[in-house]
Every structure is written in C-alpha cells, then in structure tokens.
N, C-alpha and C. Protein backbone atom coordinates (compact mmCIF):
# COMPACT_ATOMS: atom_id res chain seq x y z
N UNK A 1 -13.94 -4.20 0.86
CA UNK A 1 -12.99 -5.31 1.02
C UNK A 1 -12.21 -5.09 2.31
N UNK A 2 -12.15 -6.07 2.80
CA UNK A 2 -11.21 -6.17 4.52
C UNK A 2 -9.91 -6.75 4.23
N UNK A 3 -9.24 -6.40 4.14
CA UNK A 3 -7.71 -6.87 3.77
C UNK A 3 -7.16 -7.72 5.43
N UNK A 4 -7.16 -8.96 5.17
CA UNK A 4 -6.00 -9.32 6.19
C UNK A 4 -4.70 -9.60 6.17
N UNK A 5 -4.12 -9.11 6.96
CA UNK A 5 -2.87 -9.44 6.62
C UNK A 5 -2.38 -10.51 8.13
N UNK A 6 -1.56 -11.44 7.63
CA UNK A 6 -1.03 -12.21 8.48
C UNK A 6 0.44 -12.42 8.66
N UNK A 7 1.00 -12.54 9.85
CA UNK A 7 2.41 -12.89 10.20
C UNK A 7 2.29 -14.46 10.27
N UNK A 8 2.67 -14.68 9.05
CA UNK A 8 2.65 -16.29 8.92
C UNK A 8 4.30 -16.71 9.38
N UNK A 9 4.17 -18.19 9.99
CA UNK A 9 5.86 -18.48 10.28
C UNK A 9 5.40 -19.80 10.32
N UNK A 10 6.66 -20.58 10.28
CA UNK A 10 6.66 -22.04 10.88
C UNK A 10 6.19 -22.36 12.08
N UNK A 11 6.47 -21.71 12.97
CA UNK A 11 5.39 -22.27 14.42
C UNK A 11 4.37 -22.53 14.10
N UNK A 12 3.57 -23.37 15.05
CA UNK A 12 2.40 -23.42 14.76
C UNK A 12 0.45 -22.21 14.85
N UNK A 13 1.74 -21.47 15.77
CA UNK A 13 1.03 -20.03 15.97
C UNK A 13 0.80 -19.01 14.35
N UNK A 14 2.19 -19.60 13.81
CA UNK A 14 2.29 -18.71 12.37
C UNK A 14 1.27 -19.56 11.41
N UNK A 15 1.28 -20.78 11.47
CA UNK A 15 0.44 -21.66 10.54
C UNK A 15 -1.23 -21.57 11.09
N UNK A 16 -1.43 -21.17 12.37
CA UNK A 16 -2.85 -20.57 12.82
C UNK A 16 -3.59 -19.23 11.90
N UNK A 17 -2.50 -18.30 12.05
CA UNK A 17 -3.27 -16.88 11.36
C UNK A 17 -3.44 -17.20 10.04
N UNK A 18 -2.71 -18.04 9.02
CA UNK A 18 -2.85 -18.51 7.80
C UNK A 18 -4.07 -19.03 7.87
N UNK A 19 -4.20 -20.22 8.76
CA UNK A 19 -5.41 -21.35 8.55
C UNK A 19 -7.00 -20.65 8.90
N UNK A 20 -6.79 -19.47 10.23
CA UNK A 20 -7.80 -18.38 10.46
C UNK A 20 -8.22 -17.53 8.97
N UNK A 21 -7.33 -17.10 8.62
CA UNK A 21 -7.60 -15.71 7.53
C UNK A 21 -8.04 -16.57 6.62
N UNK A 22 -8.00 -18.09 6.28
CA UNK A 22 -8.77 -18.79 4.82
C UNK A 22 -9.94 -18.82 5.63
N UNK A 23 -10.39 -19.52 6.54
CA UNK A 23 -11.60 -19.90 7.21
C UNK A 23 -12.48 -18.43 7.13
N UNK A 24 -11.80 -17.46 7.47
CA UNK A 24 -12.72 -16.21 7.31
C UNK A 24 -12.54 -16.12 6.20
N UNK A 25 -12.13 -16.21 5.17
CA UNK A 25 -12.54 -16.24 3.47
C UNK A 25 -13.36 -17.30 3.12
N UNK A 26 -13.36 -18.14 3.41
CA UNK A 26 -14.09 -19.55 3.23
C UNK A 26 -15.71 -19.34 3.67
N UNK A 27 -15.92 -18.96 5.13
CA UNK A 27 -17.07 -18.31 5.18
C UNK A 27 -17.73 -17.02 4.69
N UNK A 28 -17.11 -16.28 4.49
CA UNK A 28 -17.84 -14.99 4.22
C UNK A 28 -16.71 -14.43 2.83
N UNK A 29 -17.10 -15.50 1.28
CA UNK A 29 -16.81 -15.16 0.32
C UNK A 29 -16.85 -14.05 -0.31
N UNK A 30 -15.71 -13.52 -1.06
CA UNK A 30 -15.42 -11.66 -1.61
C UNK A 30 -15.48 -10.55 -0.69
N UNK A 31 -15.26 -10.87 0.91
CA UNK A 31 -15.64 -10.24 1.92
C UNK A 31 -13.77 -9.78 2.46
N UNK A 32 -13.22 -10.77 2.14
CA UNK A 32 -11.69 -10.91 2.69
C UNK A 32 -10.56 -10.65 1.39
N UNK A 33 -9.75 -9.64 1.60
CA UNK A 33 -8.32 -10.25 0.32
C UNK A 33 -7.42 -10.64 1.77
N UNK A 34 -6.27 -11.81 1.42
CA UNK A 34 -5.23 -11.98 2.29
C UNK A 34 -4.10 -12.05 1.34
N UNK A 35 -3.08 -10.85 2.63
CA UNK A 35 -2.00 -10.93 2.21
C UNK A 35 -1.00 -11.50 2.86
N UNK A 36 0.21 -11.85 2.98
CA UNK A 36 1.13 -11.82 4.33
C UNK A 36 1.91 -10.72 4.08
N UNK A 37 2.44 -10.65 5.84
CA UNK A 37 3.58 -9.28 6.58
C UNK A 37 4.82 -9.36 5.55
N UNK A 38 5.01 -11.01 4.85
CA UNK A 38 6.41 -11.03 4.52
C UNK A 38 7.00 -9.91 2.90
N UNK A 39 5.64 -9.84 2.71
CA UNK A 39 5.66 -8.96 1.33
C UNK A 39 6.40 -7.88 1.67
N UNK A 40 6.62 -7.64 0.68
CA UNK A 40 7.22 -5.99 0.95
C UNK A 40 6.30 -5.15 0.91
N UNK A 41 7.50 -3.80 1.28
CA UNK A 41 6.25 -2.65 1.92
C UNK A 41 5.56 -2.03 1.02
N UNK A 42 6.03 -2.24 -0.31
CA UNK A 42 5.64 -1.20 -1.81
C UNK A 42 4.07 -2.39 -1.86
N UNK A 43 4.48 -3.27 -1.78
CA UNK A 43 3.35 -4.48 -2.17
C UNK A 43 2.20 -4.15 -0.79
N UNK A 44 2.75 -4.19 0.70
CA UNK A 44 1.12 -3.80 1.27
C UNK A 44 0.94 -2.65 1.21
N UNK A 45 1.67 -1.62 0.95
CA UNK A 45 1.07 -0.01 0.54
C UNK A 45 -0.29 -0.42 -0.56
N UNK A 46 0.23 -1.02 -1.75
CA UNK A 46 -0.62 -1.25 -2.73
C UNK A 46 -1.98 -2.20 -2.48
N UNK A 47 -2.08 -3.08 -1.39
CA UNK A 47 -3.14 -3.94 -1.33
C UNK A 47 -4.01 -3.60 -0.24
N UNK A 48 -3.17 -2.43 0.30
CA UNK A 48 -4.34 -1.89 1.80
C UNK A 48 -5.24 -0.64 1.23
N UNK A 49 -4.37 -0.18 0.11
CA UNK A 49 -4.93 1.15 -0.69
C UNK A 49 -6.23 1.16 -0.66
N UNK A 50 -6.92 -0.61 -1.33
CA UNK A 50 -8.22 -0.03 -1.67
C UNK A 50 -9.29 -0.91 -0.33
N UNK A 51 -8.67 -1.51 0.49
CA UNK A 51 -9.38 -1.82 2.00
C UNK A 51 -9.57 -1.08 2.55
N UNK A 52 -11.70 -1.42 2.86
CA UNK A 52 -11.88 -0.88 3.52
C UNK A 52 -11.69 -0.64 4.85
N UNK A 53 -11.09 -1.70 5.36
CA UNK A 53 -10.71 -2.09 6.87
C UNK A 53 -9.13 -2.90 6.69
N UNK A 54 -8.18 -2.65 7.42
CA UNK A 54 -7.13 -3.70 7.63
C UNK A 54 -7.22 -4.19 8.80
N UNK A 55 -7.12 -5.70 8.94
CA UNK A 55 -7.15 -6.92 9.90
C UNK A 55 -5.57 -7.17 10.12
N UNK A 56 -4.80 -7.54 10.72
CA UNK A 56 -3.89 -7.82 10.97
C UNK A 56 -4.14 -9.42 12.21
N UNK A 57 -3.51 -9.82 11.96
CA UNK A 57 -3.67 -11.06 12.66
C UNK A 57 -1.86 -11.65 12.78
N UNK A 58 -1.54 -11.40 14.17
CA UNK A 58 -0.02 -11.78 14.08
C UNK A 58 -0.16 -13.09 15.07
N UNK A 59 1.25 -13.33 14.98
CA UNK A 59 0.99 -15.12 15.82
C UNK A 59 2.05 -14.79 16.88
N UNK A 60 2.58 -13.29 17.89
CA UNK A 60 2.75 -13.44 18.64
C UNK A 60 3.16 -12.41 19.58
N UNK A 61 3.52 -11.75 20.25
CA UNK A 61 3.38 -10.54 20.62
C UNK A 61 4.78 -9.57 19.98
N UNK A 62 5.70 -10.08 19.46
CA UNK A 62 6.75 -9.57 18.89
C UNK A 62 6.23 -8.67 17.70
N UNK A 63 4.92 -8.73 17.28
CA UNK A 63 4.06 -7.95 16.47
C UNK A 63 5.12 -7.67 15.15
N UNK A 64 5.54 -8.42 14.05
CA UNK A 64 6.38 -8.32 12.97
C UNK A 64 5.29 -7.46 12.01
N UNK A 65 3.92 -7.97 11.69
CA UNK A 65 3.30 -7.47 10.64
C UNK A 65 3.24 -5.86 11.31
N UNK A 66 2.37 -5.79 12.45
CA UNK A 66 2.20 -4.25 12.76
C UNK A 66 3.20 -3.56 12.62
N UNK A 67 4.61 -3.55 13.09
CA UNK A 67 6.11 -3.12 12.84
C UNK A 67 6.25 -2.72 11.03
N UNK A 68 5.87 -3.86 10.53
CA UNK A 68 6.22 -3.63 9.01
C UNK A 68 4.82 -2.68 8.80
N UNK A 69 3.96 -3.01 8.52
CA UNK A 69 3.01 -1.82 8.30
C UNK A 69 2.83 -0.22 8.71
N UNK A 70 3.65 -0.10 10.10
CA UNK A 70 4.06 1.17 10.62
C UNK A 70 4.98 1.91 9.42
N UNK A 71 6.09 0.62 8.76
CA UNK A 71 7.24 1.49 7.90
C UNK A 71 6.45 1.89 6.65
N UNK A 72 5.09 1.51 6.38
CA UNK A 72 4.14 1.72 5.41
C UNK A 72 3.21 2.85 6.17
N UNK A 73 3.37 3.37 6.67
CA UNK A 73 2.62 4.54 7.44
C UNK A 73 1.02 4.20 7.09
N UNK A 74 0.69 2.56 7.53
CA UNK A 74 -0.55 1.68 7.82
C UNK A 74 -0.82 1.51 9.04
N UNK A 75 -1.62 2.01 9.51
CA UNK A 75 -2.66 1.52 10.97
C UNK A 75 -3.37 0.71 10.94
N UNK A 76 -3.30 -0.75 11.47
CA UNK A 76 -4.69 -1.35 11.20
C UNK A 76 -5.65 -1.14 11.67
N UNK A 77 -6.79 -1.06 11.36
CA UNK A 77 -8.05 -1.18 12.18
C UNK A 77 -8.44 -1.79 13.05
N UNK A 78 -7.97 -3.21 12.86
CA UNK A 78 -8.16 -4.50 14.03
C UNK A 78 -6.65 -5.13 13.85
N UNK A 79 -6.25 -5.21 15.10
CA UNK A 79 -5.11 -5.90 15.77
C UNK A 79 -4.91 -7.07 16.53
N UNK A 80 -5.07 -8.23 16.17
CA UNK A 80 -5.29 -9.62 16.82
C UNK A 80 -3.73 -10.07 16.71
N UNK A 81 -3.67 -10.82 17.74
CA UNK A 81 -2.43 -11.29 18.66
C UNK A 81 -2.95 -12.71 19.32
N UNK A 82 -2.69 -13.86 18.14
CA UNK A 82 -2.85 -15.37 18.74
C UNK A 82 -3.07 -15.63 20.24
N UNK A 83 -1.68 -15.30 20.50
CA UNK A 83 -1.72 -15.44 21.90
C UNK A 83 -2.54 -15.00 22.71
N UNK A 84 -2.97 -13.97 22.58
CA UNK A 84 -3.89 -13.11 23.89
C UNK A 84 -5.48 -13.93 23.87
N UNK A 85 -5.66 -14.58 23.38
CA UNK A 85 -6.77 -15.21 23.52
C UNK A 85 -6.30 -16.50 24.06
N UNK A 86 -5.37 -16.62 24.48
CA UNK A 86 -4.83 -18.24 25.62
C UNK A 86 -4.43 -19.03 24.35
N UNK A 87 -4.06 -18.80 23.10
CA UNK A 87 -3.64 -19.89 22.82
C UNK A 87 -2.05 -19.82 22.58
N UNK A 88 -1.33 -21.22 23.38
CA UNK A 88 0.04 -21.03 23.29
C UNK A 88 0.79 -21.03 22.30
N UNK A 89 1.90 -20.65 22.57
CA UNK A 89 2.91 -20.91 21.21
C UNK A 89 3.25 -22.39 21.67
N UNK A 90 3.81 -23.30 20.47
CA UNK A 90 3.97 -24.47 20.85
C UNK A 90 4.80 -25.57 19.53
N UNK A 91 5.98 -24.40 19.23
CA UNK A 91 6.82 -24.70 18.35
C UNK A 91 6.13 -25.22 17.12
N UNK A 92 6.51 -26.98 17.08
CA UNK A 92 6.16 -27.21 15.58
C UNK A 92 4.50 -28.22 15.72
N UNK A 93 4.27 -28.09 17.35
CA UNK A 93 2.69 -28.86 17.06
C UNK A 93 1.46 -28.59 16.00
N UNK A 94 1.05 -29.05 15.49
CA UNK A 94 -0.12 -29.07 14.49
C UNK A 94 -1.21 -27.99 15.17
N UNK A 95 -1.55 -27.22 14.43
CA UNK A 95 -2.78 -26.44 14.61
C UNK A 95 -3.82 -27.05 14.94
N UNK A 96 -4.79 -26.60 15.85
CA UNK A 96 -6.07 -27.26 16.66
C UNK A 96 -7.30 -26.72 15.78
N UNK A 97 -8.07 -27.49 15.49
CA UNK A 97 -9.46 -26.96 14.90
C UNK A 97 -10.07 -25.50 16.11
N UNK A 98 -10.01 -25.75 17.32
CA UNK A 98 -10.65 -25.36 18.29
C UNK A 98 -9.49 -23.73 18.02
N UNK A 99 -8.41 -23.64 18.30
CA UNK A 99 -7.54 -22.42 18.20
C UNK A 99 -8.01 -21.73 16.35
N UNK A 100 -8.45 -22.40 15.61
CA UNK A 100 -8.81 -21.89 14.70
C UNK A 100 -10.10 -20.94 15.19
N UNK A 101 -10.80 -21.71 15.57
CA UNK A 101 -12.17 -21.40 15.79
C UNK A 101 -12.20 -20.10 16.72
N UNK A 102 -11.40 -20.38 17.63
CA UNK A 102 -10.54 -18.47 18.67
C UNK A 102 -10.98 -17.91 17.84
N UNK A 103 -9.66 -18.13 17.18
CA UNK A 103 -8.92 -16.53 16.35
C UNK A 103 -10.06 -15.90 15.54
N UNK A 104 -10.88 -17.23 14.41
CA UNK A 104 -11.95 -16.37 13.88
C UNK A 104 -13.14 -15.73 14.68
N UNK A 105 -13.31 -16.67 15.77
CA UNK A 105 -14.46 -15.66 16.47
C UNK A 105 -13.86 -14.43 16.94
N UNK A 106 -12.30 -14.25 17.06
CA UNK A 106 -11.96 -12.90 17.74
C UNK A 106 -12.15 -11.93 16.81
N UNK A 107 -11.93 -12.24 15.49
CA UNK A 107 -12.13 -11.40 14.26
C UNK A 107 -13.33 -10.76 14.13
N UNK A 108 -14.00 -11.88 13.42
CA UNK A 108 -15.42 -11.69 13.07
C UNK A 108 -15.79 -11.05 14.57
N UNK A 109 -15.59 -11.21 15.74
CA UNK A 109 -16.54 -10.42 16.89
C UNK A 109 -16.21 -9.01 17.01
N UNK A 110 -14.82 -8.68 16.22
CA UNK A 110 -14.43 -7.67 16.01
C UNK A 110 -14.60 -6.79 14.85
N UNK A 111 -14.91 -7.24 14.10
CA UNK A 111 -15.59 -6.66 12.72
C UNK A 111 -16.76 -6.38 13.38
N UNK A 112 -18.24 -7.29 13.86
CA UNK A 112 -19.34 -7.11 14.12
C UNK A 112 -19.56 -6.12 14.87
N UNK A 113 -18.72 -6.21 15.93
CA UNK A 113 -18.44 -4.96 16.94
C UNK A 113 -19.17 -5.65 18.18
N UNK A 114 -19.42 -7.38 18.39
CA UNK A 114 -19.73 -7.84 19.66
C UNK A 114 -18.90 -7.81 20.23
C-alpha cells in the first residue's frame, strides 16, 4: 500500500493534491490509502505504519505536510510540490483537468521510476 498524504487547503493548489491523490486511486484501485497533513500526528504515525511507500503531495512550497510528518519522525519517499511542475497558485480559481493530469503524471512517473 502507498499511502498519500496531501496538504489539502482552500486554494486551488490545495483542492489539486485532493483531486490528484483520488485520480491516482481511481486508476490504480487498492494501490493508494489517502490521508490528509491536517490529521494529527498520532493518526499519520498510525496510517504510514503499514505503507509501503509514503507520497506526499503538498500544494506549495511552504511544505506544511513534510513539516508535520518530520514531528512524526516520517520521511517520505516521494515529495511532490504543485508548484514545481509550473502550475500556479491562483487563489480561489477552479482546478484544471490538465494541472490534474501534472501532478499525477509526476507521481505515477515517480513511483515507476521514469
């Protein structure tokens, strides 16, 4: 199991890693658990325990989930950052099919190891 965890927020950058981490559950069923950063730390201690990989997917370089997972003495495996793949922050605009489509190819190319 690949645990993702996401820094979900009201921006539309935060409503991206949400809409990414279903789409990679959506395709590649019993392959993904998702959690969010906002949980507490007793709660992702307990859900990274039995992942085999942690995904982290934050929506901006202020990195909230990695920060909180550090106080869980959690490393993720893969570290994705919305932004660094060009897509902007852009307050309360609606999420783009196409910025979906990024983030999961940054994943999945990162799991695959392309």
């Amino acid at each position: 199991m690949i645990v993702l965890i996401t820094c979900s927020g009201i921006p539309d950058t935060g409503k991206l890693t949400t809409q990414a981490a279903l789409s990679l559950m959506q395709r590649w069923p019993g392959l993904f658990l998702l959690t969010h950063a906002k949980k507490s730390t007793a709660s992702l201690e307990e859900e990274c325990s039995g992942g085999q990989q942690v995904v982290v997917i934050e929506r901006c370089k202020d990195c909230c989930a990695r920060k909180k997972l550090a106080g869980a003495n959690i490393d993720p495996h893969i570290h994705i950052i919305t932004t660094d793949p060009g897509i902007e922050k852009n307050g309360m605009a609606d999420v783009q099919y196409h910025e979906i489509e990024r983030v999961v190819s940054a994943v999945h190319g990162t799991l695959s190891g392309e």
